[in-house]
Protein backbone atom coordinates (compact mmCIF):
# COMPACT_ATOMS: atom_id res chain seq x y z
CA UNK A 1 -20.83 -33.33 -4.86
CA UNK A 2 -18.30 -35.16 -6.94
CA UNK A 3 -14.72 -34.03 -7.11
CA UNK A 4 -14.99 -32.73 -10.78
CA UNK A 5 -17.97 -30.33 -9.56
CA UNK A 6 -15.35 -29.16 -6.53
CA UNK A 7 -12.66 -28.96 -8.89
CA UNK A 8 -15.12 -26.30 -10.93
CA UNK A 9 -16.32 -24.74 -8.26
CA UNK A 10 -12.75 -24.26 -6.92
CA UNK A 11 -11.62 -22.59 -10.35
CA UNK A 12 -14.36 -20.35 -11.30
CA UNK A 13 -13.40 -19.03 -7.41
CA UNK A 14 -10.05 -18.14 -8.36
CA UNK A 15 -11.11 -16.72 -11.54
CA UNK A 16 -13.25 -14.86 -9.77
CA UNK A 17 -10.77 -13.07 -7.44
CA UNK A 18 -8.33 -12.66 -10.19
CA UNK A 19 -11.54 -10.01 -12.33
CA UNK A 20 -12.26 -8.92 -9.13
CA UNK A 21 -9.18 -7.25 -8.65
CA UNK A 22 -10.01 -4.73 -11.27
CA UNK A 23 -12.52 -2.75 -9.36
CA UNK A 24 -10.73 -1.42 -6.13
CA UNK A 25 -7.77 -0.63 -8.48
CA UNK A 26 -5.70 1.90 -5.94
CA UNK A 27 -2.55 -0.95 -6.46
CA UNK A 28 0.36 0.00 -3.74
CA UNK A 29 0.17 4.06 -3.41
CA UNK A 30 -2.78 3.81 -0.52
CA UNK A 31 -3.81 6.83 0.88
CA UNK A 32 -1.73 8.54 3.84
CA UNK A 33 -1.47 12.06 5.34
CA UNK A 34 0.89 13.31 7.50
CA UNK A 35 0.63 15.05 11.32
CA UNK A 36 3.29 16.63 13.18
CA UNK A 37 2.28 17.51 16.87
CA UNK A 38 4.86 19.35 19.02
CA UNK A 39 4.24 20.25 22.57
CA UNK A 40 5.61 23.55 24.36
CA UNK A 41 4.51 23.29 27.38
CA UNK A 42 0.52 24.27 27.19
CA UNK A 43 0.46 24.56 23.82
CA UNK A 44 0.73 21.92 20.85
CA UNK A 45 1.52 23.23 17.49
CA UNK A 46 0.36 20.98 14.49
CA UNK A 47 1.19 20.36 11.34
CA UNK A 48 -1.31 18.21 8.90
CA UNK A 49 -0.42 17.39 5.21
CA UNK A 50 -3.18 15.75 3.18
CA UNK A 51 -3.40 14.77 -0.01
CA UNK A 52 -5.29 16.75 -2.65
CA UNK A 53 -6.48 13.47 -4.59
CA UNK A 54 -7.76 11.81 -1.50
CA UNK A 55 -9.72 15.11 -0.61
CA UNK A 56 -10.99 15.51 -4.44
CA UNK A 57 -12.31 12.14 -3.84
CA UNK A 58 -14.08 12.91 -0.69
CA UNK A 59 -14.97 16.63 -1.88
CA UNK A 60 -15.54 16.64 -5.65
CA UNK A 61 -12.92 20.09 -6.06
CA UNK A 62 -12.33 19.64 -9.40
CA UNK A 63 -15.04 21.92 -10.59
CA UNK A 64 -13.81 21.73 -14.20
CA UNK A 65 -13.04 18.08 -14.63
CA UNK A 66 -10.19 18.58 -16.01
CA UNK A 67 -8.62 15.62 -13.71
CA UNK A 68 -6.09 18.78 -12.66
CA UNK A 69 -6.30 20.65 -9.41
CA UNK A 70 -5.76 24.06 -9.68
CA UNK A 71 -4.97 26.62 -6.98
CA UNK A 72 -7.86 28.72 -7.38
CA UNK A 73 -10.44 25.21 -7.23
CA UNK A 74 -8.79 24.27 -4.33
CA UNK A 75 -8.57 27.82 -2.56
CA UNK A 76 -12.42 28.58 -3.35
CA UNK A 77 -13.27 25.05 -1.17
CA UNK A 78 -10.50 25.78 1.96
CA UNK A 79 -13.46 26.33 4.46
CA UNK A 80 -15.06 23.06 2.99
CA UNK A 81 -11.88 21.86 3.42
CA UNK A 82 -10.84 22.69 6.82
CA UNK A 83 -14.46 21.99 7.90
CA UNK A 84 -14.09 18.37 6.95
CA UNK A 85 -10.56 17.58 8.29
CA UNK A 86 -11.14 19.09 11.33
CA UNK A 87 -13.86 17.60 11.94
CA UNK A 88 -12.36 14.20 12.31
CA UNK A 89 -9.56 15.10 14.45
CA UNK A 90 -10.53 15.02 18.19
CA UNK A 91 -7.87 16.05 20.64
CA UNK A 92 -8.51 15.24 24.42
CA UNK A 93 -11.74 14.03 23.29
CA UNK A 94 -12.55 17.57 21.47
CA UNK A 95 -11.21 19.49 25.12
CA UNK A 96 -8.18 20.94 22.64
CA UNK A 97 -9.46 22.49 19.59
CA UNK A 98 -7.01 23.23 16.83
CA UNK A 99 -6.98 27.10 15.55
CA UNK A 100 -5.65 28.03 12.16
CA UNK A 101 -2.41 29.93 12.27
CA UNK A 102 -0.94 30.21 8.95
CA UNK A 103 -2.65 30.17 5.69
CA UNK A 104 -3.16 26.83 4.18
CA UNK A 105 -0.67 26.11 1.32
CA UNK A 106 0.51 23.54 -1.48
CA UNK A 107 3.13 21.59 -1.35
CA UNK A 108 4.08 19.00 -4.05
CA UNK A 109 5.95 15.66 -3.27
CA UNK A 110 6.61 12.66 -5.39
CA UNK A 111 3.80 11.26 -5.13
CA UNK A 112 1.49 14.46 -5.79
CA UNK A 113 0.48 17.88 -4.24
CA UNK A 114 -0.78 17.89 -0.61
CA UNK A 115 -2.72 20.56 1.34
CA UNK A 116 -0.55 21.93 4.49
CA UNK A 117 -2.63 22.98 7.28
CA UNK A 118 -0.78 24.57 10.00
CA UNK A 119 -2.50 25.06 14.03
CA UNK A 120 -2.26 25.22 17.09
CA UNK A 121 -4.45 23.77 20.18
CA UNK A 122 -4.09 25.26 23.58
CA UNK A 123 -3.71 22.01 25.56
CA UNK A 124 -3.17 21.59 29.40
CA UNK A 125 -2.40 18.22 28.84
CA UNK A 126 0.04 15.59 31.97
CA UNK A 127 1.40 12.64 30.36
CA UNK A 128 -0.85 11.70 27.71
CA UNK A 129 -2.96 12.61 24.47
CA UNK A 130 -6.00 11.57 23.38
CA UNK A 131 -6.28 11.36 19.40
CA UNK A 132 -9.20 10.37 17.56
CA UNK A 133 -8.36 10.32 13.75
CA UNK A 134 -10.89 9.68 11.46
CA UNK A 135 -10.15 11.52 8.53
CA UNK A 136 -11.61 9.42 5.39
CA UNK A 137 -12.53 6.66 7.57
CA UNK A 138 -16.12 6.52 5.77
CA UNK A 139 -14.65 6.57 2.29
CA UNK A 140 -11.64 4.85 2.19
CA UNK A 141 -10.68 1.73 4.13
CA UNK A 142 -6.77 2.01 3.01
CA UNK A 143 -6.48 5.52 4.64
CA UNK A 144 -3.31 5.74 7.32
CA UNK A 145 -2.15 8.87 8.70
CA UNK A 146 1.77 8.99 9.79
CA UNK A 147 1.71 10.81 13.43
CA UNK A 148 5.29 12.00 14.67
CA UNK A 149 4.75 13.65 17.91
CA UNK A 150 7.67 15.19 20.08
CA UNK A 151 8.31 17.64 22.54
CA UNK A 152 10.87 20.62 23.30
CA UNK A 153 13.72 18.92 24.74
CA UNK A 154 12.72 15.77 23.58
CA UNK A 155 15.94 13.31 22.36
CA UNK A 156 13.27 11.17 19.85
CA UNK A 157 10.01 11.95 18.74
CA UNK A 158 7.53 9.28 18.91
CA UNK A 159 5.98 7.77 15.51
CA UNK A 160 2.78 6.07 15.16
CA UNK A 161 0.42 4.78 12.34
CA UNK A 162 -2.90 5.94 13.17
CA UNK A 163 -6.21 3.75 11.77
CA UNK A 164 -8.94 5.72 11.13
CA UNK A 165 -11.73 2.95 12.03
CA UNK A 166 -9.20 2.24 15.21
CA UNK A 167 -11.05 4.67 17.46
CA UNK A 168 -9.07 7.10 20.00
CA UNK A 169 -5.84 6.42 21.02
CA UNK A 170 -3.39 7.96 23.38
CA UNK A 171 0.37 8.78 22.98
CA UNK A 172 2.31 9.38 26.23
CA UNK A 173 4.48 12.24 25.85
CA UNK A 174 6.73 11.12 28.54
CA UNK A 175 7.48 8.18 26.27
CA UNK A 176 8.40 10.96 23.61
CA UNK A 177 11.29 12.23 26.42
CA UNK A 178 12.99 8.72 26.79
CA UNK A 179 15.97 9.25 24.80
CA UNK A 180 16.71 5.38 24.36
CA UNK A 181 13.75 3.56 24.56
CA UNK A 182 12.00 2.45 21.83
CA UNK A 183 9.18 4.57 20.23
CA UNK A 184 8.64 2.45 16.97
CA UNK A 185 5.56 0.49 17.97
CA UNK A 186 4.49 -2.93 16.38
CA UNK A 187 1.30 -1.12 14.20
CA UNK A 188 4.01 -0.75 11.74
CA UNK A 189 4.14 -4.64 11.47
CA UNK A 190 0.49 -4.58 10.88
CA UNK A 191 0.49 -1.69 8.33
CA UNK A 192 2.79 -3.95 6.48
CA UNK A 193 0.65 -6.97 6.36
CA UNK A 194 -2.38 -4.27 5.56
CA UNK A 195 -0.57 -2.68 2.76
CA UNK A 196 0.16 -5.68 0.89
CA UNK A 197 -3.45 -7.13 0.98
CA UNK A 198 -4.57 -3.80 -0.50
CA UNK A 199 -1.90 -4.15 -2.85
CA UNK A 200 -4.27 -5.64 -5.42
CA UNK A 201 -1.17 -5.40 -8.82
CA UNK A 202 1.38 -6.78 -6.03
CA UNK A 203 -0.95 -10.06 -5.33
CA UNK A 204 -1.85 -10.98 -8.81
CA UNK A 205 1.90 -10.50 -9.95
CA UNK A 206 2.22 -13.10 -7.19
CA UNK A 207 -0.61 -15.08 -8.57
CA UNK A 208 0.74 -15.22 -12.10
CA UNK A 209 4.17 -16.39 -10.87
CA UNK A 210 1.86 -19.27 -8.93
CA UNK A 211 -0.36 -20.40 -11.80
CA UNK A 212 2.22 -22.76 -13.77
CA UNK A 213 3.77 -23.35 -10.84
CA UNK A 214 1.85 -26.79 -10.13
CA UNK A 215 2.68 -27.88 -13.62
CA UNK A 216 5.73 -28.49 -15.77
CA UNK A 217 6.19 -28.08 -19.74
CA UNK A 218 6.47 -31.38 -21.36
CA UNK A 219 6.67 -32.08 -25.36
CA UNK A 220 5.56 -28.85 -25.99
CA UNK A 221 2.41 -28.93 -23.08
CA UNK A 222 1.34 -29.25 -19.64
CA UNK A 223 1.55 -31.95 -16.73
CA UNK A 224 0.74 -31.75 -13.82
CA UNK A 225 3.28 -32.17 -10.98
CA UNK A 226 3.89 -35.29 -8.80
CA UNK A 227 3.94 -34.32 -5.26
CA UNK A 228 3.65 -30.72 -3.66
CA UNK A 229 7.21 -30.33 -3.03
CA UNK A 230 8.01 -30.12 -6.99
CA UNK A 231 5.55 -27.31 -6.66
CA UNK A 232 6.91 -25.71 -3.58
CA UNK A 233 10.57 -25.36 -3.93
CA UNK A 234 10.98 -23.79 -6.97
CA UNK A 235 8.05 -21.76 -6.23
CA UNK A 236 10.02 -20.60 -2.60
CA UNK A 237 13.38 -19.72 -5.00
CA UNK A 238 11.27 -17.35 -7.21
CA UNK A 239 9.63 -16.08 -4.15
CA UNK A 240 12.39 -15.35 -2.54
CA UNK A 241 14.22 -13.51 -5.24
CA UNK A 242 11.27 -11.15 -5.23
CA UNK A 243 11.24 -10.80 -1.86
CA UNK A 244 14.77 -10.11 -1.24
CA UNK A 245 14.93 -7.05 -4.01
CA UNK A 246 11.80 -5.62 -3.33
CA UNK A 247 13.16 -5.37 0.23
CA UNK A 248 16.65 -3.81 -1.42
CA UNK A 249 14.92 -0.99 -2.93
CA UNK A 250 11.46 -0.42 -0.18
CA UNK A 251 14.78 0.58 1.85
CA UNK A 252 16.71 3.04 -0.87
CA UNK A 253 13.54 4.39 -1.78
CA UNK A 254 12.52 4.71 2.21
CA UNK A 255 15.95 6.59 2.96
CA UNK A 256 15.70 8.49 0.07
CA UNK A 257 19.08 6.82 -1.68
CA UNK A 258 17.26 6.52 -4.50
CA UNK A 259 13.64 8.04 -5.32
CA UNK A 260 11.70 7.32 -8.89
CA UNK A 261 7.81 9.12 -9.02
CA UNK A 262 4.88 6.83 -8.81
CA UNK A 263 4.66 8.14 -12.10
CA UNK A 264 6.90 6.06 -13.41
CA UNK A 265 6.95 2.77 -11.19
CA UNK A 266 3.03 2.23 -11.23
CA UNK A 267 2.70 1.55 -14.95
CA UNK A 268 6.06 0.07 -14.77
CA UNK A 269 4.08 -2.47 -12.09
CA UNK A 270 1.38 -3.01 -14.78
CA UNK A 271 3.89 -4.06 -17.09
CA UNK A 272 5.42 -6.73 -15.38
CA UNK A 273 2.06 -7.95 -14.60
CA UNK A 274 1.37 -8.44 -18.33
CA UNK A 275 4.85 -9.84 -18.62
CA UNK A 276 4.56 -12.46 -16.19
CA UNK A 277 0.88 -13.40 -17.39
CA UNK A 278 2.03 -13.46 -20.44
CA UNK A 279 4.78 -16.01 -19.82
CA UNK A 280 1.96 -18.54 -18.68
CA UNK A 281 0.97 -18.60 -22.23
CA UNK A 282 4.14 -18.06 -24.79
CA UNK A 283 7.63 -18.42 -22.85
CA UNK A 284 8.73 -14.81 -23.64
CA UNK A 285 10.84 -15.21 -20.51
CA UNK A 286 12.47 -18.26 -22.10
CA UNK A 287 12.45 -20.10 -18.67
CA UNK A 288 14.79 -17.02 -16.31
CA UNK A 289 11.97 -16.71 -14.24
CA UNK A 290 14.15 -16.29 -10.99
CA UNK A 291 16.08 -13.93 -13.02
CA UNK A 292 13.18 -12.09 -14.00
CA UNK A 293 11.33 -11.90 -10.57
CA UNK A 294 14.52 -10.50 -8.86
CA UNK A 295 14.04 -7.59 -11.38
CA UNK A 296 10.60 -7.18 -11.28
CA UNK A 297 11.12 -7.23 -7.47
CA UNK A 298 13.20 -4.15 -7.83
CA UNK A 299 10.52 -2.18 -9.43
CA UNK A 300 7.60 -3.68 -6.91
CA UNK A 301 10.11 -2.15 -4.10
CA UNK A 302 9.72 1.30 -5.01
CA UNK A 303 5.62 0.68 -4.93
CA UNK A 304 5.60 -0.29 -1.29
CA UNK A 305 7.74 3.16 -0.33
CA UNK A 306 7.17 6.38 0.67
CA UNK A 307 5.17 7.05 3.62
CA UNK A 308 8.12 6.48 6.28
CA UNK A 309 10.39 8.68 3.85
CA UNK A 310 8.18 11.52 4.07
CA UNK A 311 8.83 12.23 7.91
CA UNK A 312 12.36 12.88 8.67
CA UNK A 313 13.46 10.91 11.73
CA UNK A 314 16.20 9.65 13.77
CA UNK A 315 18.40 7.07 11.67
CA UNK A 316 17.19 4.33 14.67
CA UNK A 317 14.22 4.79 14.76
CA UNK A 318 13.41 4.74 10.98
CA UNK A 319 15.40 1.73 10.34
CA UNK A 320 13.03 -0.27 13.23
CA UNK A 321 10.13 1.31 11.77
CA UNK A 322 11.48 -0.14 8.19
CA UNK A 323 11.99 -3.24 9.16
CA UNK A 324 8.62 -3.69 11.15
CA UNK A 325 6.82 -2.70 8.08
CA UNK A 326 9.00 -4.86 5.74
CA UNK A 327 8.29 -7.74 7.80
CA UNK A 328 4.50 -7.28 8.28
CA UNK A 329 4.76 -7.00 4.13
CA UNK A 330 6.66 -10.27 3.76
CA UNK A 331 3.72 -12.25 6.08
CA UNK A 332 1.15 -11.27 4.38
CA UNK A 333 3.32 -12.10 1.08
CA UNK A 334 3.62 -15.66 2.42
CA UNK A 335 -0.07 -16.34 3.84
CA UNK A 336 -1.28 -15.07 -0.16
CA UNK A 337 1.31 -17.66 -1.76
CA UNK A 338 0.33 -20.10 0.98
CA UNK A 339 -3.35 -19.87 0.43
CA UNK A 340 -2.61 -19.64 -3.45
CA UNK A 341 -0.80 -22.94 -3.46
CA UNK A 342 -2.85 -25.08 -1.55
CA UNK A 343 -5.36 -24.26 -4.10
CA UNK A 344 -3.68 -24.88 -6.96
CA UNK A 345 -2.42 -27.68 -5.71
CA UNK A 346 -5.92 -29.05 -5.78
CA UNK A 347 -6.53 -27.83 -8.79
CA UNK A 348 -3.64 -29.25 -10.64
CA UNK A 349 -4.65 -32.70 -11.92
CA UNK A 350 -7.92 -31.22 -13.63
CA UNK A 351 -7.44 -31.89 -16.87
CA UNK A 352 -9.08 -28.09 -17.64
CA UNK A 353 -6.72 -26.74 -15.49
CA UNK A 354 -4.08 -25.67 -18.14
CA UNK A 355 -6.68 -23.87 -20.49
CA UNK A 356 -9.01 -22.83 -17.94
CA UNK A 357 -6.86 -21.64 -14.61
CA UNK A 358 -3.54 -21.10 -16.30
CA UNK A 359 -4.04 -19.89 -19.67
CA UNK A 360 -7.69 -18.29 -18.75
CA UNK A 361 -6.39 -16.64 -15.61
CA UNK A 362 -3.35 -15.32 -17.52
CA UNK A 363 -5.34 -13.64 -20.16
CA UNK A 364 -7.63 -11.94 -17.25
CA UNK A 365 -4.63 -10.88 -15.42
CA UNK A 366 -3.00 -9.39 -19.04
CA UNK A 367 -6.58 -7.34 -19.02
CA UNK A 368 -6.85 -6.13 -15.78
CA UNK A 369 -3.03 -5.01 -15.81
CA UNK A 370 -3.68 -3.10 -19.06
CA UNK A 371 -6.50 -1.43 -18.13
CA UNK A 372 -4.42 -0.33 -15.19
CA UNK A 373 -1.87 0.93 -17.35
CA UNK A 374 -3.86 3.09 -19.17
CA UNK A 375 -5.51 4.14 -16.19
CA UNK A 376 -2.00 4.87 -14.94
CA UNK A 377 0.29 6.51 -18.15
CA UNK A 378 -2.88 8.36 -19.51
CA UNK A 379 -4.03 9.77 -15.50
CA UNK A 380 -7.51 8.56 -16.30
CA UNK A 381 -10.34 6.89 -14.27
CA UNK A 382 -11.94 3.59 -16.22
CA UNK A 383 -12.33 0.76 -13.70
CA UNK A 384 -15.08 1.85 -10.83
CA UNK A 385 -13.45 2.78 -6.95
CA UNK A 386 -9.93 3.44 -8.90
């Protein structure tokens, strides 16, 4: 195989991945529910918020089609409901079995209206508990649910992410009593890295920034860059700008300091998508890319909060749990540049590349970011899996 055949190959690849990311559209706000255990002494009281999109998804209760869910769909399905989540929550390997004590209810957050059920499970439980949570876990593979778990007494409750396709795990309640030790535990470094991989607007905002990044304007066109370095460190200074204010606001919108609805910061994601794809082709950003990327950064920020923020905890505790997750977002930001580059890199003296790669993969990434804006300002459903 010669190296121009590679070289093809190699492109129509990373074309590839760049109209693939149209179809599993869900962009940063992946799908998480919330459960509250509290032990008093043989009993455990629950409390399980889940999201009325996710389970319209799973349960089709939008008789009407109206893309709206009203009260009256969603109270004539609450068996179906209840059926279904309960059903994939398994306490002491089904030996405590949850029993309804309130009425279900609605209760809307900034990111949408979620379904409260409130239980309780009479439990002779020692140390531990055995949960087995696989709510959506056949549906959707970017499903988390947000367990805080704590008992009477206790000085800090205990937080965990829980996997759905993870199988059982168990949570030692004496942990929950330590008052000092630490009850953040490293899953929260590993929802990071998960959450940006799923973040399919966040990685081709990254790719756009990448795609000229082998090359430099020259009399009004394109050449290709000597050695990888003249690649690499301007590439690291717009990285890092991005990096360091998407961090800045992941942690006002995460303590609440400052809070914008997904309403407003997911087409506002779109459109710095077609922005920076755009500058591949005409320099609208007249060369302030660094500029440009720290404020783009700021917006990206607010698209990696909100889980953490829904739970109140401990000003400790949700600071480590912060940071774990920030971290776990900022390695899986580096291995997709990394990977990216090296690519590119190849790519770069192919004397297609600046029509083809740059100017072709721009234009995709200007359609797939308006379709998601649409999708996103109108509240509509065009790409498949959205």
């Amino acid at each position: 195989m010669t190296l121009r055949t590679c070289r093809s190959l190699l492109a129509l690849l990373f074309l590839g991945m760049l109209v693939l990311m149209a179809f599993p559209a869900r962009a940063h706000k992946a799908s998480d529910a919330y459960l509250q255990l509290s032990r008093d002494g043989e009993q455990i009281d629950l409390r399980w918020d889940i999201a009325l999109r996710d389970l319209d998804a799973v349960l089709d209760l939008d008789a009407n089609a109206d893309q709206k869910l009203a009260w009256g769909e969603v109270r004539t399905r609450l068996d179906d409901i209840k059926a279904y989540a309960l059903g994939r929550l398994r306490l002491q390997g089904g030996q405590c079995v949850p029993a309804e004590t309130s009425a279900p209810a609605i209760e809307n957050r900034i990111d949408g209206a979620y379904l409260v059920l409130q239980m309780r499970a009479p439990c002779s439980v020692a140390a531990a508990l055995s949960i087995d949570y696989s709510l959506f876990k056949d549906v959707d593979p970017t499903h988390r649910g947000l367990l805080r778990a704590e008992t009477e007494g206790s000085a800090m409750p205990l937080l965990r992410s829980l996997d759905p396709s993870a199988g059982p795990v168990s949570i030692e309640w004496a942990g929950v009593q330590g008052a000092e030790g630490s009850t953040v535990p490293a899953s929260f470094f590993a929802d990071g890295i998960h959450h940006i991989l799923i973040g399919y607007d966040h990685i081709l905002f990254l790719l756009c920034l990448l795609l000229p990044a082998v090359l430099k304007r020259q009399g009004g066109g394109w050449t290709p860059v000597l050695a990888w370095k003249d690649a690499a460190w301007p590439m690291l200074g717009i990285v890092t700008m991005f990096t360091v204010a998407h961090s800045i606001t992941l942690a006002l919108a995460g303590l609440k300091l400052v809070t914008i609805s997904p309403h407003i910061i997911e087409p506002a994601i779109a459109v710095t998508i077609i922005v920076a794809a755009l500058d591949n082709i005409w320099p609208v950003l007249r060369g302030r890319r660094k500029l440009f990327s720290f404020l783009f950064g700021l917006i990206h920020g607010f698209g990696f909060a909100g889980a953490l923020g829904e739970i109140e905890l401990p000003t400790r505790q949700f600071v480590l749990a912060l940071l774990q997750f920030n971290l776990g977002v900022e390695a899986g930001q580096l291995a997709v540049v990394a990977v990216a580059l090296v690519v590119l890199l190849a790519l770069r003296n192919w004397r297609r590349y600046p029509p083809l790669v740059l100017q072709g993969g721009s234009m995709a990434a200007v359609a797939v970011a308006t379709v998601w804006l649409c999708e996103r300002v109108l509240d509509v459903k065009v790409l498949p899996f959205s």
